[in-house]
ModelCIF file with pLDDT and N, C-alpha, C, O atoms, coordinates in Angstrom:
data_MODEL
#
_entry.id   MODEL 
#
_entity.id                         1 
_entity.type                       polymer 
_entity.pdbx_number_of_molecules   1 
#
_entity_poly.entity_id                      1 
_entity_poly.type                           'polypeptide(L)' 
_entity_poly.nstd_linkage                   no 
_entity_poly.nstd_monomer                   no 
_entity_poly.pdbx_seq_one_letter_code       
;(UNK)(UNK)(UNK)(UNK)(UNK)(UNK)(UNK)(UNK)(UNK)(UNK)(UNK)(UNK)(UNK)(UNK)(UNK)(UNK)
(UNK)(UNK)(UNK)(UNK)(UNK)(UNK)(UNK)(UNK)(UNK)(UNK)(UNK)(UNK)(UNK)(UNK)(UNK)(UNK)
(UNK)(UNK)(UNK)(UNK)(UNK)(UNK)(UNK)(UNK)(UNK)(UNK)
;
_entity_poly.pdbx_seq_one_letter_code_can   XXXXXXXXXXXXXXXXXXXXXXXXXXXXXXXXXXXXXXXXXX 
_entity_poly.pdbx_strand_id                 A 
#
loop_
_entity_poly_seq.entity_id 
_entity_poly_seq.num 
_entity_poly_seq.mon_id 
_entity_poly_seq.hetero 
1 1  UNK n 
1 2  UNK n 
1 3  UNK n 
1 4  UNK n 
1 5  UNK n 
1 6  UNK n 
1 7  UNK n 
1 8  UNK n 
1 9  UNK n 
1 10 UNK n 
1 11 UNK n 
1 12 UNK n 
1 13 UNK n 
1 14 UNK n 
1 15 UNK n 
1 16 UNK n 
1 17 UNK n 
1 18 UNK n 
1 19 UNK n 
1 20 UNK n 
1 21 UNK n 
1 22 UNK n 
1 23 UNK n 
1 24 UNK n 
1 25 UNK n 
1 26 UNK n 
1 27 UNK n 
1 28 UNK n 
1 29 UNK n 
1 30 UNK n 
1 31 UNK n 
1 32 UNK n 
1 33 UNK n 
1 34 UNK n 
1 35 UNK n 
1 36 UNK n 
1 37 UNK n 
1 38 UNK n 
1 39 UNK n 
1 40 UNK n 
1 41 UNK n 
1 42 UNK n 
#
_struct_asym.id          A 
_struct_asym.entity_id   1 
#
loop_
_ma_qa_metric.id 
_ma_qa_metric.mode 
_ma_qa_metric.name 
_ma_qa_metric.software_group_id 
_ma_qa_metric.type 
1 global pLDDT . pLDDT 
2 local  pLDDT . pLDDT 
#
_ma_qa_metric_global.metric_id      1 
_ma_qa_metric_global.metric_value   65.60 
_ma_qa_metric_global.model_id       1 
_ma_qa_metric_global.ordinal_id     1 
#
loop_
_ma_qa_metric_local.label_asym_id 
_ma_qa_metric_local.label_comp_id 
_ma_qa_metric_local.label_seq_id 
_ma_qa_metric_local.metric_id 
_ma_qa_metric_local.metric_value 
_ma_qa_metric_local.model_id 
_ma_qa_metric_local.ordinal_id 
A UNK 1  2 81.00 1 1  
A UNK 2  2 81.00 1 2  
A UNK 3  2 78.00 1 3  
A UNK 4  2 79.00 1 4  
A UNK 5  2 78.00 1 5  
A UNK 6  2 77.00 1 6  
A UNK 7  2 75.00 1 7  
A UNK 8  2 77.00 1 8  
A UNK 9  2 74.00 1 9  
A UNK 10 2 72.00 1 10 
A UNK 11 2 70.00 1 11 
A UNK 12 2 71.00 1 12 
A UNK 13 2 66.00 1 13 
A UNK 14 2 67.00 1 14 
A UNK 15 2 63.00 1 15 
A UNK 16 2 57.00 1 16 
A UNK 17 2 54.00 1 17 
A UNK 18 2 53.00 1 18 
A UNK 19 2 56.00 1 19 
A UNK 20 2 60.00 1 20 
A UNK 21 2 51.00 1 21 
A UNK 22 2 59.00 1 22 
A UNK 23 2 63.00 1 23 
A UNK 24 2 58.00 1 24 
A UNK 25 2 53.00 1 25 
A UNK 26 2 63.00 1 26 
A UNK 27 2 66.00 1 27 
A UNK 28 2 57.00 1 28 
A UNK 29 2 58.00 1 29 
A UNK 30 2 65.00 1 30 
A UNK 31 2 63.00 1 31 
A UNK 32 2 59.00 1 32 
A UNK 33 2 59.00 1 33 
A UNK 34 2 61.00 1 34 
A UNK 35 2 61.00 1 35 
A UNK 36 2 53.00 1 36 
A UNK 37 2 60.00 1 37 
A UNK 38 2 68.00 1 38 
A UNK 39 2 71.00 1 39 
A UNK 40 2 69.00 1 40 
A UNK 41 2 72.00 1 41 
A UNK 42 2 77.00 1 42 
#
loop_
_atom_site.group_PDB 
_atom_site.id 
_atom_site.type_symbol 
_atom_site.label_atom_id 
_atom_site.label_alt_id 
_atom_site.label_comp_id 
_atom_site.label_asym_id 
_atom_site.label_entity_id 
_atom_site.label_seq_id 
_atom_site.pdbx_PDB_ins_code 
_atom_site.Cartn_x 
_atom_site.Cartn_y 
_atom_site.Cartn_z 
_atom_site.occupancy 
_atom_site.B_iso_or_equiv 
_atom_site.pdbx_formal_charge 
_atom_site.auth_seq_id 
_atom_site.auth_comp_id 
_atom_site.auth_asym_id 
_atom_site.auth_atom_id 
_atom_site.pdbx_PDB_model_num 
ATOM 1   N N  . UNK A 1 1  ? 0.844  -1.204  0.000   1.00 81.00 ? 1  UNK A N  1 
ATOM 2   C CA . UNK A 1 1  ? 0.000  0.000   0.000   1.00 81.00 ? 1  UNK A CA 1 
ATOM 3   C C  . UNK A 1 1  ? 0.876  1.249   0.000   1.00 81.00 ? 1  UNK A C  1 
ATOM 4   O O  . UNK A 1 1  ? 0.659  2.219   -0.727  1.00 81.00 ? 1  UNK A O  1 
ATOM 5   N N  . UNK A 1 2  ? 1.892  1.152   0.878   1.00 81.00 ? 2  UNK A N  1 
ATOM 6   C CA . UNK A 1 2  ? 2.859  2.554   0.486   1.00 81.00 ? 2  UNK A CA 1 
ATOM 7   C C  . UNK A 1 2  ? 3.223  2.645   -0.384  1.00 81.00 ? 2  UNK A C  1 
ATOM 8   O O  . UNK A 1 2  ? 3.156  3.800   -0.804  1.00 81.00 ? 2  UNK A O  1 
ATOM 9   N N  . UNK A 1 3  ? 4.008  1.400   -1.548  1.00 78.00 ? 3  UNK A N  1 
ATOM 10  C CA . UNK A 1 3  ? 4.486  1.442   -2.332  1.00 78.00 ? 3  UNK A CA 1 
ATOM 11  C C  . UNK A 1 3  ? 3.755  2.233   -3.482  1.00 78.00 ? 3  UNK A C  1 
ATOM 12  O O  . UNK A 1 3  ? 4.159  3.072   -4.287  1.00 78.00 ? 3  UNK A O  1 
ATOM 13  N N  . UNK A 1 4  ? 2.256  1.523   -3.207  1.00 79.00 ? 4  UNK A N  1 
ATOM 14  C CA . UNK A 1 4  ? 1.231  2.376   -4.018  1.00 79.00 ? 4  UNK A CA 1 
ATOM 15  C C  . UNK A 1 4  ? 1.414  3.246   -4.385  1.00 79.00 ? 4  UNK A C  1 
ATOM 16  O O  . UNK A 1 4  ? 1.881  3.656   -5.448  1.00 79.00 ? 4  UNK A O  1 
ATOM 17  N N  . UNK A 1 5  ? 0.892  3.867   -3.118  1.00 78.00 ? 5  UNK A N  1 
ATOM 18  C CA . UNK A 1 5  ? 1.235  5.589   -2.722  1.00 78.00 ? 5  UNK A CA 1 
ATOM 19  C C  . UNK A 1 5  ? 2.251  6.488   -2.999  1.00 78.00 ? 5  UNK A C  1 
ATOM 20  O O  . UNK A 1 5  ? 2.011  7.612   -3.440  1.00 78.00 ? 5  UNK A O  1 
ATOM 21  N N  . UNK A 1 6  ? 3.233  6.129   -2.801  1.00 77.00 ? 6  UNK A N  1 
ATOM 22  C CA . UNK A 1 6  ? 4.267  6.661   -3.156  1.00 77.00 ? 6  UNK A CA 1 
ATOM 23  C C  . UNK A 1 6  ? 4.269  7.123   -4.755  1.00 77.00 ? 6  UNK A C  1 
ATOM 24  O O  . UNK A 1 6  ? 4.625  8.187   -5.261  1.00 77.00 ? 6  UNK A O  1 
ATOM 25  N N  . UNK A 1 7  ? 3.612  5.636   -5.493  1.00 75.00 ? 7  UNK A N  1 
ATOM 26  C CA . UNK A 1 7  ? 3.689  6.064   -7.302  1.00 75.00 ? 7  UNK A CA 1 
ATOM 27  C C  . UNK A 1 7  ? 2.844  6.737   -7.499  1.00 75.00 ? 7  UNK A C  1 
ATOM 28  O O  . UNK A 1 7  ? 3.085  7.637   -8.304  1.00 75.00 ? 7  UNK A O  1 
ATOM 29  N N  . UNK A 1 8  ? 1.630  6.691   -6.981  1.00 77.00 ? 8  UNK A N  1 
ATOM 30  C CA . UNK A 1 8  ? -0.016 7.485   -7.194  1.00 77.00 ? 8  UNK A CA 1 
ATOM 31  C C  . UNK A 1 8  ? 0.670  8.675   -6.451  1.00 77.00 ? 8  UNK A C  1 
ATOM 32  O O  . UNK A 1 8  ? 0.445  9.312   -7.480  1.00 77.00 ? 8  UNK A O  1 
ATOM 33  N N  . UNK A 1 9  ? 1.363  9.681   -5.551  1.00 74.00 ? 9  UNK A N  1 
ATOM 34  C CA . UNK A 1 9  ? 1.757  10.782  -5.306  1.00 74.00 ? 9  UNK A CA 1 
ATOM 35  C C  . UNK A 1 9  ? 2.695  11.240  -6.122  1.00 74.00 ? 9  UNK A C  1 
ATOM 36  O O  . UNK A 1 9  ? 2.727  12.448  -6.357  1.00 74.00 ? 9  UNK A O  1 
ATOM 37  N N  . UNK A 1 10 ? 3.624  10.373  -6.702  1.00 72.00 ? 10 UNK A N  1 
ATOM 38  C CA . UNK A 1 10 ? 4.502  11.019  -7.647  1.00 72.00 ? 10 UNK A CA 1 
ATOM 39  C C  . UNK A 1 10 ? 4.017  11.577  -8.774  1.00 72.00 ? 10 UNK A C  1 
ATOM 40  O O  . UNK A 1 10 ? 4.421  12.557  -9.400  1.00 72.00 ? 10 UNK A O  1 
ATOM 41  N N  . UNK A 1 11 ? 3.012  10.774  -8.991  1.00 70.00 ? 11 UNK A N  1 
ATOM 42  C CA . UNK A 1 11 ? 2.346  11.578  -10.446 1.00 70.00 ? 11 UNK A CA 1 
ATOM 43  C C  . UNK A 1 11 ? 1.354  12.428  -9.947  1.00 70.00 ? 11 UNK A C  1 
ATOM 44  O O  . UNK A 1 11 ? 1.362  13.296  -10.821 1.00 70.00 ? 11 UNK A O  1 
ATOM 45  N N  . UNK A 1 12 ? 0.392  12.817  -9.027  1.00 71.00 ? 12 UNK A N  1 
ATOM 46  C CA . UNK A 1 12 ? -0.254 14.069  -8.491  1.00 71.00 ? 12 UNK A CA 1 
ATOM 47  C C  . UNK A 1 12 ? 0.901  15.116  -8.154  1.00 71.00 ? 12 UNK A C  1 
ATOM 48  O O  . UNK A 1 12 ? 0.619  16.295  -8.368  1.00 71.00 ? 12 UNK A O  1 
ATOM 49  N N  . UNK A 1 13 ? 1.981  14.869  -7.726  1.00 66.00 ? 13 UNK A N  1 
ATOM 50  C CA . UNK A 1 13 ? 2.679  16.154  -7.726  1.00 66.00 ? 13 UNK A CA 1 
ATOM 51  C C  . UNK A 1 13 ? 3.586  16.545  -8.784  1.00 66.00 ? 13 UNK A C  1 
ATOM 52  O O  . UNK A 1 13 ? 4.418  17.440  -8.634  1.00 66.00 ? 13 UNK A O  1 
ATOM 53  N N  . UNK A 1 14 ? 3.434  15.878  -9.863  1.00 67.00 ? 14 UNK A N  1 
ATOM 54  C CA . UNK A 1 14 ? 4.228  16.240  -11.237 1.00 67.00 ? 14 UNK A CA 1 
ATOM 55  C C  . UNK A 1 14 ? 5.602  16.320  -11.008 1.00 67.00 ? 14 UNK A C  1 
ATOM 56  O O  . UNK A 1 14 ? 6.303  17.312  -11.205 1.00 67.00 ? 14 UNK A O  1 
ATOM 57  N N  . UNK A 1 15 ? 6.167  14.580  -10.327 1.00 63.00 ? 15 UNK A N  1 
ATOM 58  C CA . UNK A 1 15 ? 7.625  14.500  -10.333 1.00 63.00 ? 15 UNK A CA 1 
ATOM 59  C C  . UNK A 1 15 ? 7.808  13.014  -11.366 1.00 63.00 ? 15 UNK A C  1 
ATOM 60  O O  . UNK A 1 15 ? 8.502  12.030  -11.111 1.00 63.00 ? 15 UNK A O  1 
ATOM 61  N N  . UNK A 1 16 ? 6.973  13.246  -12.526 1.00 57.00 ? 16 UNK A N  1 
ATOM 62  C CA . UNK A 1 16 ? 7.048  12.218  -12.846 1.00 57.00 ? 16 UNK A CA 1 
ATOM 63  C C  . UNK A 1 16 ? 8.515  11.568  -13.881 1.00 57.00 ? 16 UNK A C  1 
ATOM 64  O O  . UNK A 1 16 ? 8.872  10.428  -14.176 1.00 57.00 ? 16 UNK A O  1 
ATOM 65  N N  . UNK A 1 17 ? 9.095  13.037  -14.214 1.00 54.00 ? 17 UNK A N  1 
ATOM 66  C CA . UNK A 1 17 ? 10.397 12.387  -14.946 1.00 54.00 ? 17 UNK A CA 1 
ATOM 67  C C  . UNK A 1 17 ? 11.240 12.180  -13.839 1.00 54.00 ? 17 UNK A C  1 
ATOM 68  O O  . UNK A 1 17 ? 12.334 11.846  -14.296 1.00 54.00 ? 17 UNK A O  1 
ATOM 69  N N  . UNK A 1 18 ? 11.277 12.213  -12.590 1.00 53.00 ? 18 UNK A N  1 
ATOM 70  C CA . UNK A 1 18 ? 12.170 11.738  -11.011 1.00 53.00 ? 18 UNK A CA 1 
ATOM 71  C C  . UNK A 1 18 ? 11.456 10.370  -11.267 1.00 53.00 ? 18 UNK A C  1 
ATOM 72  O O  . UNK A 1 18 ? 12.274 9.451   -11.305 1.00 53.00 ? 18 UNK A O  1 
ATOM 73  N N  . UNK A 1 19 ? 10.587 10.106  -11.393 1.00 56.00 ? 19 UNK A N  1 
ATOM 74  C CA . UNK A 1 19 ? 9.161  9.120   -11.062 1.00 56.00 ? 19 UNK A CA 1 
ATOM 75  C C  . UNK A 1 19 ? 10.072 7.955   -11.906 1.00 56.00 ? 19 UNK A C  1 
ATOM 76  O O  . UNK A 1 19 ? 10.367 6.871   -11.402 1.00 56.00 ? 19 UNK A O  1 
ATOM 77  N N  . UNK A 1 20 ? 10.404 8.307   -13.070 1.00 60.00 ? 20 UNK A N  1 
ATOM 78  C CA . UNK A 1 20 ? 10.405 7.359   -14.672 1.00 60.00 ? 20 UNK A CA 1 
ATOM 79  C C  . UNK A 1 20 ? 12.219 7.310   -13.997 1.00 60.00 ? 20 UNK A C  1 
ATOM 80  O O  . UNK A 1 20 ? 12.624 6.175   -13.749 1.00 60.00 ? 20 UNK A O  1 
ATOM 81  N N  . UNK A 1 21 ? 13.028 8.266   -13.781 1.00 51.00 ? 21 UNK A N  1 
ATOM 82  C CA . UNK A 1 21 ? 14.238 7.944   -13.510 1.00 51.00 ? 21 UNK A CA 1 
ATOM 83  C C  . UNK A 1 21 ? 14.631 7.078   -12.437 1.00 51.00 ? 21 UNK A C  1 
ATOM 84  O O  . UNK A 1 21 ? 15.447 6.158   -12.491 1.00 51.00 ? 21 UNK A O  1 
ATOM 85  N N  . UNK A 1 22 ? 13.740 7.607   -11.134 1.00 59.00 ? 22 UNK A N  1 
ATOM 86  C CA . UNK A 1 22 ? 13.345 6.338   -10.386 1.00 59.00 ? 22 UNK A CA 1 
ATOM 87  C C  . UNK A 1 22 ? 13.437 4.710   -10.356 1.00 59.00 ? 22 UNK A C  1 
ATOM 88  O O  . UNK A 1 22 ? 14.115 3.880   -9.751  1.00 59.00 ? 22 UNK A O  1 
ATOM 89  N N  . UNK A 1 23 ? 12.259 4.691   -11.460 1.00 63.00 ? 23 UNK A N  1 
ATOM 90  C CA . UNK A 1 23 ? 11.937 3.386   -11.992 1.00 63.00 ? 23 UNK A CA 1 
ATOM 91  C C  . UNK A 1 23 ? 13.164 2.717   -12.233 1.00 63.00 ? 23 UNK A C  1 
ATOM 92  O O  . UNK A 1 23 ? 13.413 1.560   -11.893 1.00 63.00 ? 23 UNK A O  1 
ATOM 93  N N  . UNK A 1 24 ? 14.122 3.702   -12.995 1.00 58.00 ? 24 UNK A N  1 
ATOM 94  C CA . UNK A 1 24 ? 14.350 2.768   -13.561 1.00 58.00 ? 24 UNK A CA 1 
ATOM 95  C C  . UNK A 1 24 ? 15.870 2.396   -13.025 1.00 58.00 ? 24 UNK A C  1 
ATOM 96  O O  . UNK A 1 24 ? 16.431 1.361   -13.385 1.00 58.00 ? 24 UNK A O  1 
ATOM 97  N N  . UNK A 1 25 ? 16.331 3.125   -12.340 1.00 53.00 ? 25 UNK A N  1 
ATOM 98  C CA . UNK A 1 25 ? 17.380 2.972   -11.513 1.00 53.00 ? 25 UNK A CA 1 
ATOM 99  C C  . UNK A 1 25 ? 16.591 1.605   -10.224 1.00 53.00 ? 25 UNK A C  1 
ATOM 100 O O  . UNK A 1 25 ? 17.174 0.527   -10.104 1.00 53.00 ? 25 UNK A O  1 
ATOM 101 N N  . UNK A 1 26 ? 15.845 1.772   -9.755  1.00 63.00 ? 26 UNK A N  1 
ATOM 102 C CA . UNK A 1 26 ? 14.853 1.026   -8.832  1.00 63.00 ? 26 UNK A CA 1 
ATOM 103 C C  . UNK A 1 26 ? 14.671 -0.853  -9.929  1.00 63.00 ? 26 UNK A C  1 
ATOM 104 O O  . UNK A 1 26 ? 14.535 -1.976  -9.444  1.00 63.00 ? 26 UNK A O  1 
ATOM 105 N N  . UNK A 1 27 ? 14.742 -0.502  -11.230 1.00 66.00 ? 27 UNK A N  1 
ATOM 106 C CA . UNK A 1 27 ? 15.017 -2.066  -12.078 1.00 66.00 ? 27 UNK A CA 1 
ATOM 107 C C  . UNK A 1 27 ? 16.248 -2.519  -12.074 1.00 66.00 ? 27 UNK A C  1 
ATOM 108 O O  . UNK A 1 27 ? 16.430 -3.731  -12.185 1.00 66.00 ? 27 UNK A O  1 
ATOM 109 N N  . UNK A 1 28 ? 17.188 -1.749  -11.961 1.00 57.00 ? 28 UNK A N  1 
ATOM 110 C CA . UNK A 1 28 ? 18.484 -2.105  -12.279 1.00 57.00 ? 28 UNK A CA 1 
ATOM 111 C C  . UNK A 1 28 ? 19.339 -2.839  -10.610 1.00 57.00 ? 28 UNK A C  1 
ATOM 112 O O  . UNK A 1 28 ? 20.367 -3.480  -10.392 1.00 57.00 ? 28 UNK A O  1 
ATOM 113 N N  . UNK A 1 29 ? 18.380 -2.366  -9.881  1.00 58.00 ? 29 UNK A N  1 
ATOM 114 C CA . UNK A 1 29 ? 18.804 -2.603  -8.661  1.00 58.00 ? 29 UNK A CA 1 
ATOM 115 C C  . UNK A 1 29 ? 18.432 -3.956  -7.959  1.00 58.00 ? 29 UNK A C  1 
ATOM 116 O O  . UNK A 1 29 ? 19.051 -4.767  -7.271  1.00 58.00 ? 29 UNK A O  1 
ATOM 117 N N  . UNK A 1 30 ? 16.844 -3.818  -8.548  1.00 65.00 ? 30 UNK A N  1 
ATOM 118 C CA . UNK A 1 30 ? 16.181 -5.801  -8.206  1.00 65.00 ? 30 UNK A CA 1 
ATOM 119 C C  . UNK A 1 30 ? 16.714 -6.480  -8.577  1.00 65.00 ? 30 UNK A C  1 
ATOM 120 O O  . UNK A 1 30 ? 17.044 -7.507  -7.984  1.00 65.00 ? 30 UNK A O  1 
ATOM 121 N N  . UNK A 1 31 ? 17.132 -6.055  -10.166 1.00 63.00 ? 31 UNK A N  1 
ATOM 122 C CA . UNK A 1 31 ? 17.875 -7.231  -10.941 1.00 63.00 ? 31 UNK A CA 1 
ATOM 123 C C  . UNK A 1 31 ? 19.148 -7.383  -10.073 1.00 63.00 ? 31 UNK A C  1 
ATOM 124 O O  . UNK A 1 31 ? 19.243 -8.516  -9.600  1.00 63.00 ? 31 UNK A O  1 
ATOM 125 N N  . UNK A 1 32 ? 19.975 -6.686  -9.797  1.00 59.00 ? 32 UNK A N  1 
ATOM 126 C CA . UNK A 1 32 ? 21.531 -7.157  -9.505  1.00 59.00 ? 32 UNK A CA 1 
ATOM 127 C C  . UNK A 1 32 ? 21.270 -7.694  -7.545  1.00 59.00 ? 32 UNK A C  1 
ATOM 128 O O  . UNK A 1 32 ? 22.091 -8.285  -6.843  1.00 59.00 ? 32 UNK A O  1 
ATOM 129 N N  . UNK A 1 33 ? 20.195 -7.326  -7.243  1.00 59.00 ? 33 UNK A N  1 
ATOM 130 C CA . UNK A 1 33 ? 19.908 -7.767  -5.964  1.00 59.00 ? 33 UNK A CA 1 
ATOM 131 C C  . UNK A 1 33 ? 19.239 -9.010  -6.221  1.00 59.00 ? 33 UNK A C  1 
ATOM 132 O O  . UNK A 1 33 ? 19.557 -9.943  -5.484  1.00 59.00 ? 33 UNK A O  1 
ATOM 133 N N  . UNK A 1 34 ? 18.406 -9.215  -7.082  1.00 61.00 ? 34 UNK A N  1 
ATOM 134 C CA . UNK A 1 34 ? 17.657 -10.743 -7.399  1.00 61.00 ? 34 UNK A CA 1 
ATOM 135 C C  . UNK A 1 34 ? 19.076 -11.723 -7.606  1.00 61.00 ? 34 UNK A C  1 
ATOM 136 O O  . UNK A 1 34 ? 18.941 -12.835 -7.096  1.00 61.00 ? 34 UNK A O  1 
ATOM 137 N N  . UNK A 1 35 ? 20.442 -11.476 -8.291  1.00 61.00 ? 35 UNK A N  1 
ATOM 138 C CA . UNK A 1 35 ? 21.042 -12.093 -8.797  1.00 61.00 ? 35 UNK A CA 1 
ATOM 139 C C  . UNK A 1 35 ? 21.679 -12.689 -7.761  1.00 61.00 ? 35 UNK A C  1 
ATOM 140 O O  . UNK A 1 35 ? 21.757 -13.917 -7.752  1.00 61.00 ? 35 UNK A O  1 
ATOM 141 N N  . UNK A 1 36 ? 22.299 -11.837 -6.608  1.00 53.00 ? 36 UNK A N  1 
ATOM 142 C CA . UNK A 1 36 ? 22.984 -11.846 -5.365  1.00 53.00 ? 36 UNK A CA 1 
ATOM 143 C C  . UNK A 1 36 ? 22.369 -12.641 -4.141  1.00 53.00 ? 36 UNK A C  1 
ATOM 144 O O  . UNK A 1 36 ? 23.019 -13.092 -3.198  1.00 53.00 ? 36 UNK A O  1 
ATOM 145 N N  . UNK A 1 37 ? 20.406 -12.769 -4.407  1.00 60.00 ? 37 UNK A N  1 
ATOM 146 C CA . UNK A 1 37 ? 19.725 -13.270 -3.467  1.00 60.00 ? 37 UNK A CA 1 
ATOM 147 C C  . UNK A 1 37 ? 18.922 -14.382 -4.064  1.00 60.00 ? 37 UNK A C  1 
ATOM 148 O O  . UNK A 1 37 ? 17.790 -14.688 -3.688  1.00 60.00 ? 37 UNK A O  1 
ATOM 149 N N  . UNK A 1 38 ? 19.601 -14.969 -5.030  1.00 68.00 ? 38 UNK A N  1 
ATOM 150 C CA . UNK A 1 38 ? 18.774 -15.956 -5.387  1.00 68.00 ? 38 UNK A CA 1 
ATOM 151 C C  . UNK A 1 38 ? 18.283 -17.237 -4.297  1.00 68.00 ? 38 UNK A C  1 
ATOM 152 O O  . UNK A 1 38 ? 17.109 -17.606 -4.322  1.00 68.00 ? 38 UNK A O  1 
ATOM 153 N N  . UNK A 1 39 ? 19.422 -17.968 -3.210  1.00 71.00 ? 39 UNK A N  1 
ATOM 154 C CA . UNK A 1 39 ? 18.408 -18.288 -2.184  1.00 71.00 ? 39 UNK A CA 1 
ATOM 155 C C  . UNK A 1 39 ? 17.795 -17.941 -1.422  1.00 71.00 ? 39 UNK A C  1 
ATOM 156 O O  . UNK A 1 39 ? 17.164 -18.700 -0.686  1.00 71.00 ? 39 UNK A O  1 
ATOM 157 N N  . UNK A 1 40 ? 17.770 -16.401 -1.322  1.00 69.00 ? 40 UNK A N  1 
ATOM 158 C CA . UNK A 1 40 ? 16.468 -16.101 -0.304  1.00 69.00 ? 40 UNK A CA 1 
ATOM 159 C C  . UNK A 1 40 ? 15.439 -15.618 -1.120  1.00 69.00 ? 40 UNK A C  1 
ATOM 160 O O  . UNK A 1 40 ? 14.343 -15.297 -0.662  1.00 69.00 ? 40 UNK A O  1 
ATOM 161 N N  . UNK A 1 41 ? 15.656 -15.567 -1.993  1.00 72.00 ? 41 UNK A N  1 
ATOM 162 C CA . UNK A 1 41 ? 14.140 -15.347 -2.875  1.00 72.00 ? 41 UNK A CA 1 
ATOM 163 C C  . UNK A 1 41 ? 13.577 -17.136 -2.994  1.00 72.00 ? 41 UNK A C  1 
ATOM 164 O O  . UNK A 1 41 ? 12.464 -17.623 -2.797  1.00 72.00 ? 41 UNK A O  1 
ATOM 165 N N  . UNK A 1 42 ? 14.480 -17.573 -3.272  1.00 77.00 ? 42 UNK A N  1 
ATOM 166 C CA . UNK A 1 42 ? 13.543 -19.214 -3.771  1.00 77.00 ? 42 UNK A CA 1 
ATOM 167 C C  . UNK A 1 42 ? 12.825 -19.660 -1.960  1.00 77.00 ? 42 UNK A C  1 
ATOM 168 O O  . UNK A 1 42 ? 12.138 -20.668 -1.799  1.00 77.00 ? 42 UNK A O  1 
#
């Protein structure tokens, strides 16, 4: 639910190219953390 929030406020306050740069720094990061945590994710 925060996580929600957080995206549904970013775009009501028009930070949405922070929002999109965000993202996508925020993908690059699961991935190399998914890679590092593969047994605690399974």
């Amino acid at each position: 639910i925060v996580f929600v929030g957080i995206a549904v406020a970013f775009g009501f306050a028009g930070f949405g190219n922070f929002l999109q740069s965000l993202a996508t720094i925020a993908a690059a990061a699961t991935l190399a953390i998914g890679f590092a945590m593969q047994d605690v994710i399974a």
